[in-house]
Protein backbone atom coordinates (compact mmCIF):
# COMPACT_ATOMS: atom_id res chain seq x y z
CA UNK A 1 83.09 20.36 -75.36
CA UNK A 2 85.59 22.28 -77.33
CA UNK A 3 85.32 23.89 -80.63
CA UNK A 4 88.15 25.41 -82.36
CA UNK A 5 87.59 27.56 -85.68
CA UNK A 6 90.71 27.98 -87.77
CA UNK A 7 91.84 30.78 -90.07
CA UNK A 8 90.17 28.78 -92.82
CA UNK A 9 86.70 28.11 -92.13
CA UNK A 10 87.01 25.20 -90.27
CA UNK A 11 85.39 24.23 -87.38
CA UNK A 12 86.27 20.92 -85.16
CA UNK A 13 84.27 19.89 -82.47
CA UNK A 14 85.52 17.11 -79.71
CA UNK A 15 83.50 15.96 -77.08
CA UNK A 16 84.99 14.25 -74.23
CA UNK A 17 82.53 12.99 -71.89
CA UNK A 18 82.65 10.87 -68.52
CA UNK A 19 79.89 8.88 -67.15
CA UNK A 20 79.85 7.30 -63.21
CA UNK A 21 77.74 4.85 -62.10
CA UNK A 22 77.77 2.42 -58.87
CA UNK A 23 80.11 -0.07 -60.78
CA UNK A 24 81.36 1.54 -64.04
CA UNK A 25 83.07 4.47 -65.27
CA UNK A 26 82.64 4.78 -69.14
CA UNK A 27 84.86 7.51 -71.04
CA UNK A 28 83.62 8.01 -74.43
CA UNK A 29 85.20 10.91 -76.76
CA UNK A 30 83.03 11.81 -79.94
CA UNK A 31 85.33 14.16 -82.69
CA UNK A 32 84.17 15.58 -86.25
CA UNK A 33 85.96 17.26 -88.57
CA UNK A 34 84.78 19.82 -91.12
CA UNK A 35 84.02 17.27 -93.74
CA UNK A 36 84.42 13.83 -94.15
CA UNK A 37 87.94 13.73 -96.24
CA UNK A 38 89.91 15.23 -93.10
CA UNK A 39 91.87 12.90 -91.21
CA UNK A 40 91.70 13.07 -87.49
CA UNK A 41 93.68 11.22 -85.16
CA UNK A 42 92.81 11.09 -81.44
CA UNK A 43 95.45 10.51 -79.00
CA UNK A 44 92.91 9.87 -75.64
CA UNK A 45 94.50 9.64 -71.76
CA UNK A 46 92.67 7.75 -69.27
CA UNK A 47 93.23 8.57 -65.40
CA UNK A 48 91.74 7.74 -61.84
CA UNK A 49 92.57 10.09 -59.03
CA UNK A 50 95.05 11.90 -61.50
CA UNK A 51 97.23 8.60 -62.21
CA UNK A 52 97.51 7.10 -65.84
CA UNK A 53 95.56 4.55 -66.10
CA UNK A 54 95.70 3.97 -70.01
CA UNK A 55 96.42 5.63 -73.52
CA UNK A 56 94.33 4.68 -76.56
CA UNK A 57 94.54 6.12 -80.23
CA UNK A 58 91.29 6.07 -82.67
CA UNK A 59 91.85 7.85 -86.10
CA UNK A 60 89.18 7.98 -89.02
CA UNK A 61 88.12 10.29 -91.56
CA UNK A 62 85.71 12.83 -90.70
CA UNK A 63 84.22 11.43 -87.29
CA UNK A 64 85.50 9.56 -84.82
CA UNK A 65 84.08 7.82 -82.16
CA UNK A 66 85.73 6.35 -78.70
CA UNK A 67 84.12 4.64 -75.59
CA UNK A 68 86.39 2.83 -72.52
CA UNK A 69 84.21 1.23 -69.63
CA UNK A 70 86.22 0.58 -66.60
CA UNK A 71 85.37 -0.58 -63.28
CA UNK A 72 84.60 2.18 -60.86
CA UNK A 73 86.34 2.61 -57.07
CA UNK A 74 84.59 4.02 -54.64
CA UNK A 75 85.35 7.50 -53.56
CA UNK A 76 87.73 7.99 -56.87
CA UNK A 77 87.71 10.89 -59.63
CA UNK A 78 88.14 10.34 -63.06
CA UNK A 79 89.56 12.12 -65.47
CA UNK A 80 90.28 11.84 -69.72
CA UNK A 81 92.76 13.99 -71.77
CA UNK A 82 92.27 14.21 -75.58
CA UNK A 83 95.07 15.76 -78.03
CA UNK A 84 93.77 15.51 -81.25
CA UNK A 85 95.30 16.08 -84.70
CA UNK A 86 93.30 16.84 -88.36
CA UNK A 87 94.91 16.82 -91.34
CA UNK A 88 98.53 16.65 -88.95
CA UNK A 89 97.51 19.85 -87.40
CA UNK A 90 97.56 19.93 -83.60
CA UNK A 91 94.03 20.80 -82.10
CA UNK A 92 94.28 21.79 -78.61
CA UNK A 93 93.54 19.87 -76.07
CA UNK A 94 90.48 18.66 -74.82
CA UNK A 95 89.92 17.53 -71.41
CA UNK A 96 86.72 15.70 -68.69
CA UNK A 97 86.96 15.39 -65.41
CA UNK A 98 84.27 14.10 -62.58
């Protein structure tokens, strides 16, 4: 989890998480803003053994909420970049990795 406070009180919280099982990988990204009438735009980075494997965007105001099952290979890691923007302003990134 990251949490960045800004010079204005502000505090952002994005939560990338990844989740293995026997058959599925599920990526799932949870973001919140300060208060519901901030824009946030998630820009989220899917990879298996450190090769793109997909890009997705979610946006919403105040909260938003992303989940990406995929079929899982044996013997693979996963991992999930998230660059997120509220309000326009860059958050830095945000990253998972099994």
């Amino acid at each position: 989890p990251l949490s960045i406070q800004a010079a204005e009180p502000r505090m952002i919280s994005v939560f990338p998480h990844i989740d293995v099982n026997d058959t599925t990988v599920t990526y799932s990204v949870n973001a919140a803003g300060n208060n519901m009438s901030e824009y946030l735009e998630a820009t989220i980075k899917l990879y298996r053994n450190n090769i793109w494997i997909g890009t997705w965007t979610v946006e919403g105001y105040g909260y938003i909420h992303f989940t990406k099952d995929t079929a899982a290979v044996t013997g693979s890691t996963y991992q999930m970049a998230v660059d997120l923007t509220v309000d326009g302003v860059a958050i830095p990134r945000a990253t998972a990795s099994t």
